[in-house]
Protein backbone atom coordinates (compact mmCIF):
# COMPACT_ATOMS: atom_id res chain seq x y z
CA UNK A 1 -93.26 9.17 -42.55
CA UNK A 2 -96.10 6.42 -41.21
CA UNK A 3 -98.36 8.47 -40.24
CA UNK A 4 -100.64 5.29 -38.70
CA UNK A 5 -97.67 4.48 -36.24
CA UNK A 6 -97.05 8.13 -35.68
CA UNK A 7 -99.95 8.43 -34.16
CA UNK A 8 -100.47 5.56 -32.01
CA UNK A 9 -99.62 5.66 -28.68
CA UNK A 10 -96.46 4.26 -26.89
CA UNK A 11 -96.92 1.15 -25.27
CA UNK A 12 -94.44 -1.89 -23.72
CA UNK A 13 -95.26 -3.88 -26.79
CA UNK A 14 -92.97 -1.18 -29.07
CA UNK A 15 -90.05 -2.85 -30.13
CA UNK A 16 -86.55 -1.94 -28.76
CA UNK A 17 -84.77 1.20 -30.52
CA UNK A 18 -82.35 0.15 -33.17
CA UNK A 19 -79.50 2.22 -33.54
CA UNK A 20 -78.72 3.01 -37.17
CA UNK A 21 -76.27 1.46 -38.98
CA UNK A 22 -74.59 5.00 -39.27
CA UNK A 23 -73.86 5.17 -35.73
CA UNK A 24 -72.99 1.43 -34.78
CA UNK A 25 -69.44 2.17 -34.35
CA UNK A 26 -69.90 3.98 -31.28
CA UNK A 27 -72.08 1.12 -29.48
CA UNK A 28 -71.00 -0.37 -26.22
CA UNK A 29 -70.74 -3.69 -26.24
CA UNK A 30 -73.73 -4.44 -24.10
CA UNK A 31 -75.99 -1.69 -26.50
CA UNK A 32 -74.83 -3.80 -29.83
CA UNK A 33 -75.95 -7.15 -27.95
CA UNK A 34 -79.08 -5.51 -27.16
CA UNK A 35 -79.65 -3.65 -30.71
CA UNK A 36 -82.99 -4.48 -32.04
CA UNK A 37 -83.38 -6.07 -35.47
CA UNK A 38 -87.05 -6.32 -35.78
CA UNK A 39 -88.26 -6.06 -38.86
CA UNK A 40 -91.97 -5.43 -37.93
CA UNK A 41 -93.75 -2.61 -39.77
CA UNK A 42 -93.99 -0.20 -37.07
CA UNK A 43 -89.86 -1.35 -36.51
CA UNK A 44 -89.50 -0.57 -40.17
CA UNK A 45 -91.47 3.25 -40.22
CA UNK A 46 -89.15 3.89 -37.09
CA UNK A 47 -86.13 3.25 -38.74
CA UNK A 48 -87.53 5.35 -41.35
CA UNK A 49 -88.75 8.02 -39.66
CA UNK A 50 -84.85 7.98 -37.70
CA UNK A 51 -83.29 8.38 -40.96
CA UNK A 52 -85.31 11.31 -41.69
CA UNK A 53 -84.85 13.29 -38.47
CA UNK A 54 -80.75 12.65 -39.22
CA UNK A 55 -81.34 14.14 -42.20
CA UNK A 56 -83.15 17.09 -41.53
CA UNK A 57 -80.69 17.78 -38.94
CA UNK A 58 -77.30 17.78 -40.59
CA UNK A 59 -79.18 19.92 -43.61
CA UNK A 60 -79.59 23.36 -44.68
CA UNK A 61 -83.68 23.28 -44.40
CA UNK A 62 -85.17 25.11 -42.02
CA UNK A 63 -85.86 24.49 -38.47
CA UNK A 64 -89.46 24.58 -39.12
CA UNK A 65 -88.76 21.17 -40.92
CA UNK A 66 -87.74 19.59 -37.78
CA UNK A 67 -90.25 21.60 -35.91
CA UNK A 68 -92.75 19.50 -38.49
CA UNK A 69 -91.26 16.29 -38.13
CA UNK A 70 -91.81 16.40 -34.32
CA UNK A 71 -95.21 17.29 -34.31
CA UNK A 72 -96.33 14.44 -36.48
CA UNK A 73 -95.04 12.36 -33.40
CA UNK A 74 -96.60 13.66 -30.74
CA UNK A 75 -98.23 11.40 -28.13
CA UNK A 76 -101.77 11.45 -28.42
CA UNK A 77 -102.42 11.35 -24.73
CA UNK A 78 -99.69 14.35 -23.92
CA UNK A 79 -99.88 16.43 -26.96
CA UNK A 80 -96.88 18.78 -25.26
CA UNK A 81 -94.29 15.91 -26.26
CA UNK A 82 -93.29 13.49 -28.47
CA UNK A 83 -94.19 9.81 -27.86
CA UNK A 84 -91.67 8.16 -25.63
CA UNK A 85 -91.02 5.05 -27.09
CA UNK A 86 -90.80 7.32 -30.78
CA UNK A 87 -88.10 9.24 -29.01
CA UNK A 88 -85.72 6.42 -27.85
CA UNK A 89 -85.56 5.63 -31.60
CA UNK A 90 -84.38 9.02 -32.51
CA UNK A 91 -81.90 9.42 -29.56
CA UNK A 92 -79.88 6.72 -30.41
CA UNK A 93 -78.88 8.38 -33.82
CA UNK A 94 -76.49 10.79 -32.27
CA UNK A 95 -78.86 14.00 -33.71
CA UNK A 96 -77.11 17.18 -31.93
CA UNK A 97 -73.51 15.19 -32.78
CA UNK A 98 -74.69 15.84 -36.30
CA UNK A 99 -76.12 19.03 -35.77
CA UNK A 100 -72.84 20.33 -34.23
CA UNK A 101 -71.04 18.80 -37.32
CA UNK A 102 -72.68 20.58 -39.68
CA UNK A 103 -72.64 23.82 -38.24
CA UNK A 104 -76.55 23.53 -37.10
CA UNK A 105 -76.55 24.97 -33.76
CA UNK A 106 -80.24 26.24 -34.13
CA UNK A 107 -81.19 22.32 -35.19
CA UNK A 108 -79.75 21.18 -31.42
CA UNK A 109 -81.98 24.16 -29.87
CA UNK A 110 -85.21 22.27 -31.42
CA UNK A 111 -83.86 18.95 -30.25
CA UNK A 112 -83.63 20.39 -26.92
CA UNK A 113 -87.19 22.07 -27.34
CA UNK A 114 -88.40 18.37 -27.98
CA UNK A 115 -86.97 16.96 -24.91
CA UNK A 116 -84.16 14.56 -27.06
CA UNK A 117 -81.60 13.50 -24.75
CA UNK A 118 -77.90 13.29 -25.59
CA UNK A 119 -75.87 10.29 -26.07
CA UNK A 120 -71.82 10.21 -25.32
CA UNK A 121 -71.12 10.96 -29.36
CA UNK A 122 -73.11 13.99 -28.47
CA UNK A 123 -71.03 15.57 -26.10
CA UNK A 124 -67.69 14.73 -28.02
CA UNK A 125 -69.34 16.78 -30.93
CA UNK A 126 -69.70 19.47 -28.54
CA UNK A 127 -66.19 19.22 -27.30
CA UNK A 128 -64.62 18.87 -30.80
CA UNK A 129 -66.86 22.45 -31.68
CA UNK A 130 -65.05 23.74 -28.58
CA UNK A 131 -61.59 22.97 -29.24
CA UNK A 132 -61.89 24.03 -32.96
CA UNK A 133 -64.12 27.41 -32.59
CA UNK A 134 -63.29 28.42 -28.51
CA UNK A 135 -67.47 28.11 -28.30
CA UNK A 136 -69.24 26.88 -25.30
CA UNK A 137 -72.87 26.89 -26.98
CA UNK A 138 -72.84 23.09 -27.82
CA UNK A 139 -71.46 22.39 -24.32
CA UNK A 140 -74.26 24.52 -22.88
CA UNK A 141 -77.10 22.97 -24.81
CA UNK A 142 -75.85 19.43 -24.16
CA UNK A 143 -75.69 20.30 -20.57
CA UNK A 144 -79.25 21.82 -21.16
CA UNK A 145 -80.96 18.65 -22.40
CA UNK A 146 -79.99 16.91 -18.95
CA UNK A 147 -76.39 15.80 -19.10
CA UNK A 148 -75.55 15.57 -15.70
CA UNK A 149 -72.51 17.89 -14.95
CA UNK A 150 -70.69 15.09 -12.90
CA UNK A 151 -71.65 12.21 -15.98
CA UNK A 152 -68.43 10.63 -16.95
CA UNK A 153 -67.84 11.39 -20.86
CA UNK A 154 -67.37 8.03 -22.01
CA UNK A 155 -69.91 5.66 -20.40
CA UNK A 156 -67.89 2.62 -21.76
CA UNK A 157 -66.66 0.14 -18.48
CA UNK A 158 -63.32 0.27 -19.37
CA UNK A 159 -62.81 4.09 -20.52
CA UNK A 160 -59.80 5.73 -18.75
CA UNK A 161 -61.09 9.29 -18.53
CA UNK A 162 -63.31 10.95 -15.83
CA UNK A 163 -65.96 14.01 -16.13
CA UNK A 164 -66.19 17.01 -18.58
CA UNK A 165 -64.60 18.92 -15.73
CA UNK A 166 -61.75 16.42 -15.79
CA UNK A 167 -62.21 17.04 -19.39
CA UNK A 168 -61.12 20.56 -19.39
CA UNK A 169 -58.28 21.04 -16.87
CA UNK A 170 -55.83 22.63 -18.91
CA UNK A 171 -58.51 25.58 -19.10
CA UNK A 172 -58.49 27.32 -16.01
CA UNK A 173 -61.48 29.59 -17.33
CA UNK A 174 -63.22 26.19 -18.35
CA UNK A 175 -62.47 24.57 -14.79
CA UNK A 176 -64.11 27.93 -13.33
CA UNK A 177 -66.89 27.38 -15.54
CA UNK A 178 -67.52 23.98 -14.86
CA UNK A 179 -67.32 24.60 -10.82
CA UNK A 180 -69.67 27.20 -11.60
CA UNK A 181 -71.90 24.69 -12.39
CA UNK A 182 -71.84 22.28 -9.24
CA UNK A 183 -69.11 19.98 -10.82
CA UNK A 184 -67.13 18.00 -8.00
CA UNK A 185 -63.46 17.79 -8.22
CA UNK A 186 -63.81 13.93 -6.70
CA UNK A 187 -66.64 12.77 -9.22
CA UNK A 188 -65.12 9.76 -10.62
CA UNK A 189 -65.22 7.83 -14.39
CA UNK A 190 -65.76 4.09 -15.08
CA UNK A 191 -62.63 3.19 -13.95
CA UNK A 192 -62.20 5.72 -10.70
CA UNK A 193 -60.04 8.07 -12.50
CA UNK A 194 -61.29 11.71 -11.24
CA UNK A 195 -60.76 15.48 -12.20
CA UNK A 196 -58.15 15.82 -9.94
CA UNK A 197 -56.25 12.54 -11.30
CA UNK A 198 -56.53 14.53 -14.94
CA UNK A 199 -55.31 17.72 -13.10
CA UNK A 200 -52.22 15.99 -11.68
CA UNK A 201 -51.43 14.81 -15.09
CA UNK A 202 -52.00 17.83 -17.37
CA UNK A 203 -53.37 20.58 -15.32
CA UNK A 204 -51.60 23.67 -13.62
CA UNK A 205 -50.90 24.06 -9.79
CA UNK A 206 -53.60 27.25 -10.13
CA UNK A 207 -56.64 24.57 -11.21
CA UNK A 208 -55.26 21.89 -8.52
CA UNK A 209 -55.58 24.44 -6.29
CA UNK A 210 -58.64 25.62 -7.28
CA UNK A 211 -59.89 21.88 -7.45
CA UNK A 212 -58.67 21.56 -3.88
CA UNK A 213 -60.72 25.10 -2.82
CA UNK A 214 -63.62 23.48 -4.08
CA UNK A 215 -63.37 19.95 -1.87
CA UNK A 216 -61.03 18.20 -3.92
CA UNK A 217 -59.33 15.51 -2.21
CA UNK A 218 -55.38 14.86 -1.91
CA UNK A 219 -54.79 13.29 0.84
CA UNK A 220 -54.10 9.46 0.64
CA UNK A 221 -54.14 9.59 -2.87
CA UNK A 222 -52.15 8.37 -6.27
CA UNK A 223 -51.85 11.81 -7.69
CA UNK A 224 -47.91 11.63 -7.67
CA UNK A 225 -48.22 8.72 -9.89
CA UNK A 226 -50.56 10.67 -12.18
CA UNK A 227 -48.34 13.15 -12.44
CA UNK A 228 -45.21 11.20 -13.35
CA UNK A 229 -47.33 9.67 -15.80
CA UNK A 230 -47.27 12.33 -17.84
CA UNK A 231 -43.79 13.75 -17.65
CA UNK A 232 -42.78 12.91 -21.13
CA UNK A 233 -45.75 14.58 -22.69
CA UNK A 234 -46.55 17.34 -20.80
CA UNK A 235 -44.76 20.00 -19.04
CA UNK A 236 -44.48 21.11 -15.43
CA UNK A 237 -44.89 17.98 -13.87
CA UNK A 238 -41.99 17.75 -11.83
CA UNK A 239 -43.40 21.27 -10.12
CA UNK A 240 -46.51 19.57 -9.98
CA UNK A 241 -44.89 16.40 -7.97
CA UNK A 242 -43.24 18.90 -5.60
CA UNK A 243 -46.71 20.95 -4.96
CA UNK A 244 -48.29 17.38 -4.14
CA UNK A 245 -45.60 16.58 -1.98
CA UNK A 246 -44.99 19.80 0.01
CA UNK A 247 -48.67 19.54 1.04
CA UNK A 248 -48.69 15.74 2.22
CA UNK A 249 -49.33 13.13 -0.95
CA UNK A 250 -47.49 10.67 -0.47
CA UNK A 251 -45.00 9.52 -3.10
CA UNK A 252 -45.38 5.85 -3.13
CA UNK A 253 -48.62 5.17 -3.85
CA UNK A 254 -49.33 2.96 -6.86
CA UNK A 255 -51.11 4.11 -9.78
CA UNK A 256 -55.21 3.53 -9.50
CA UNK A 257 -54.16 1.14 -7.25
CA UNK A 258 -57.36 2.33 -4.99
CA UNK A 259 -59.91 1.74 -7.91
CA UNK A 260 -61.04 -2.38 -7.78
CA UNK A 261 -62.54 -1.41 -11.35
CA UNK A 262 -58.92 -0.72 -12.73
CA UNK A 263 -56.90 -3.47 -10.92
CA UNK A 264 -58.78 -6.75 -13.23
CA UNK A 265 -57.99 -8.51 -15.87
CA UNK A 266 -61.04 -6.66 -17.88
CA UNK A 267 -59.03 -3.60 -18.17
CA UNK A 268 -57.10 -3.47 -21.20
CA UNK A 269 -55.14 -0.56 -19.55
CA UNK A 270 -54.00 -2.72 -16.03
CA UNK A 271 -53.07 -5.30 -18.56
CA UNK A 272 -50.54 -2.84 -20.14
CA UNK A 273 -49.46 -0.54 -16.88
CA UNK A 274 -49.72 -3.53 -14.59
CA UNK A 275 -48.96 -2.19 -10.78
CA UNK A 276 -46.50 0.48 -10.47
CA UNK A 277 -46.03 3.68 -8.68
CA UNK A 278 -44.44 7.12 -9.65
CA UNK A 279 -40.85 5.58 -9.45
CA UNK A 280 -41.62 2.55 -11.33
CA UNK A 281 -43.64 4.65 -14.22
CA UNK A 282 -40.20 7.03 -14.67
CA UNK A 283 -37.94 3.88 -14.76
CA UNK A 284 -40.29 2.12 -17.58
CA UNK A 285 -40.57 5.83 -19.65
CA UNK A 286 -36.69 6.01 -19.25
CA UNK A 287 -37.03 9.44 -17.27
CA UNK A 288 -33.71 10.17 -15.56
CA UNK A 289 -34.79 13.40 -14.60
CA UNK A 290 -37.49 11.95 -13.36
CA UNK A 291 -36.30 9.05 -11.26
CA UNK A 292 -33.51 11.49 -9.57
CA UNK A 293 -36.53 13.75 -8.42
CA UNK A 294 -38.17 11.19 -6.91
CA UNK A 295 -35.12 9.42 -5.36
CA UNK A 296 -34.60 13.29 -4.11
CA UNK A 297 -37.58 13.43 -2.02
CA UNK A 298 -37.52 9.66 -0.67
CA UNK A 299 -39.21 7.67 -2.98
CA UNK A 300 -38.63 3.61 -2.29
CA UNK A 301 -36.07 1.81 -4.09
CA UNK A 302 -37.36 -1.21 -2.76
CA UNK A 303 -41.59 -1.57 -3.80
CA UNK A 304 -42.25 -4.13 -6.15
CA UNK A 305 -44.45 -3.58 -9.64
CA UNK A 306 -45.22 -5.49 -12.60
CA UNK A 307 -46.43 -4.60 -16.01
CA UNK A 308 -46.83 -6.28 -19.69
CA UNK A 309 -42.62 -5.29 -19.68
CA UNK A 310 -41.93 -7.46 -17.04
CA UNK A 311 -44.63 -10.33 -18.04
CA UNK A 312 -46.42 -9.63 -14.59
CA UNK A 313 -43.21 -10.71 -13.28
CA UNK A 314 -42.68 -9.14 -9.35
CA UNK A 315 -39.90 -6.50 -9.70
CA UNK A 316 -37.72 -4.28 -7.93
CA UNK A 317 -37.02 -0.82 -9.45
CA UNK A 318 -33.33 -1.84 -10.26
CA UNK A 319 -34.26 -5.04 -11.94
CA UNK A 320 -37.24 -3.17 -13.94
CA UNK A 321 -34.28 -0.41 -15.06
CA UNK A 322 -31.94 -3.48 -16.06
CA UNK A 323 -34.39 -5.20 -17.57
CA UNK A 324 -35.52 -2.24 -19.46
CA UNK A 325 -31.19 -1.68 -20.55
CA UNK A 326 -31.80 1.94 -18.73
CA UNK A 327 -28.10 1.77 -17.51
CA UNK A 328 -27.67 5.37 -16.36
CA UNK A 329 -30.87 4.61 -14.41
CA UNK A 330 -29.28 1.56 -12.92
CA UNK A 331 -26.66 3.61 -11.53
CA UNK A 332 -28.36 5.78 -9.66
CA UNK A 333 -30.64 2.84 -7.63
């Protein structure tokens, strides 16, 4: 470690953090255009001095390493914290990701003693430990170290997921837990999809409801088309459909077709999906079952869609089904 740049304090002239080469993969596109390649000295005992805190943190020394490391950076003018501009550097290398990976819970708790802030691979680390091991303790320090509850989890423009509570839906203790913790039900990700979209299309009707208990929003909505979205993959969505229904959704709405972020031609996902509705989302998955449902309770034959099937071509549900060669599908329109 530089000791001479350690401990000089942070000032505008420090150059822009670098993220590691290590770590590049999971840049947005606006962070790569902005990565620094300096190759000043003070650039060049940073980079160091990042490769060492990864280090300690995904080994088997002792916390008192890290607890070392940090210390040497302190900022002389606020000896209770690390320098500022010292700390952006080692942010950006993902550290409680790799603590989590290797098992180094009591690494993250000196991260989080130091004031490092998490960075999206962060709390996908902590999700992975959770799926694999059933614990919450990288969730909770990730949360701890300022993650705001209603953050989306992928701060990418064109990511198609919402919140950690929209995360966790098909855990009705996790849903309580998040709740617990001030998360909103209508909080929405980079492209408007919410918790309660995610809980139309792979929750229960016991977290919708509970969604709904705590202000979560129905009414006027697309969560129909969420819903059929899904029906392939994941069971219980017709009951789902019928709960929505029953309590005033209406059926015809078109997929994200509320969110101005969605409908452009940035969106890799409107550019595959196009415009469609619940109906025209069972024709194009060839869901029978599906499509008689919805004819069931009303749903119009007659709304137009288009998708990357139809090459944005305007279509009617009967010409998407012949187009598609879903005969018995045909029949019934």
């Amino acid at each position: 470690m530089d000791l001479k740049f350690a401990s000089s304090p942070s000032e505008s002239t420090w150059e822009r953090p670098c993220v590691p080469m290590w770590t590049l993969q999971d840049l947005t596109e606006n962070e790569a255009a902005g990565n620094s390649n300096d190759t000043s000295p003070r650039a060049q005992a940073l980079r160091r001095a990042q490769r060492e805190l990864y280090d300690l943190c995904r080994g088997t020394g002792p916390c008192s390493d890290i607890e070392n490391f940090f210390e040497a950076w302190k900022d002389p003018n606020h000896p209770d914290q690390v320098q500022p501009n010292a700390l952006l550097w080692f942010e950006v290398s993902e550290l409680y990701g790799k603590a989590f990976e290797n098992d180094r819970v009591d690494a993250a708790r000196v991260l989080l003693a130091h004031r490092v802030k998490p960075r999206d691979p962060d709390l996908w680390a902590a999700l992975k430990i959770l799926e694999e091991t059933g614990s919450k303790h990288g969730l909770e320090i990730i949360l701890e170290a300022g993650w705001g509850i209603d953050k989306p989890t992928n701060s990418s423009p064109t990511s198609h997921t919402s919140t950690l509570l929209g995360r966790l839906v098909d855990n009705e203790d996790l849903v309580d837990w998040c709740l617990s913790l001030g998360a909103s039900p209508n909080a929405t990700g980079p492209l408007g999809v919410t918790p309660m979209h995610s809980a139309a299309s792979s929750g229960s009707i016991r977290t919708l409801e509970t969604l709904m208990a705590h202000g979560g929003i129905i009414e006027g909505t697309d969560l129909v088309a969420h819903a059929a979205s899904t029906h392939k993959f994941k069971n219980g969505r017709i009951e789902m459909i019928q709960y929505l229904l029953d309590n005033g959704v209406p059926i015809d709405a078109y997929y994200m077709g509320h969110s101005k972020r969605w409908n452009s031609g940035g969106n890799s996902f409107y550019l595959l999906d196009g415009h469609q509705n619940a109906l025209h989302m069972a024709i194009s998955y060839n869901n029978k079952e599906m499509v008689e449902f919805l004819l069931s309770r009303g749903a119009d034959r007659n709304l137009e869609m288009f998708s990357l099937n139809t090459q944005f071509k305007w279509m009617r549900p009967r010409e998407l089904a012949s187009l598609l060669g879903h005969e018995d599908i045909v029949a019934l329109l």
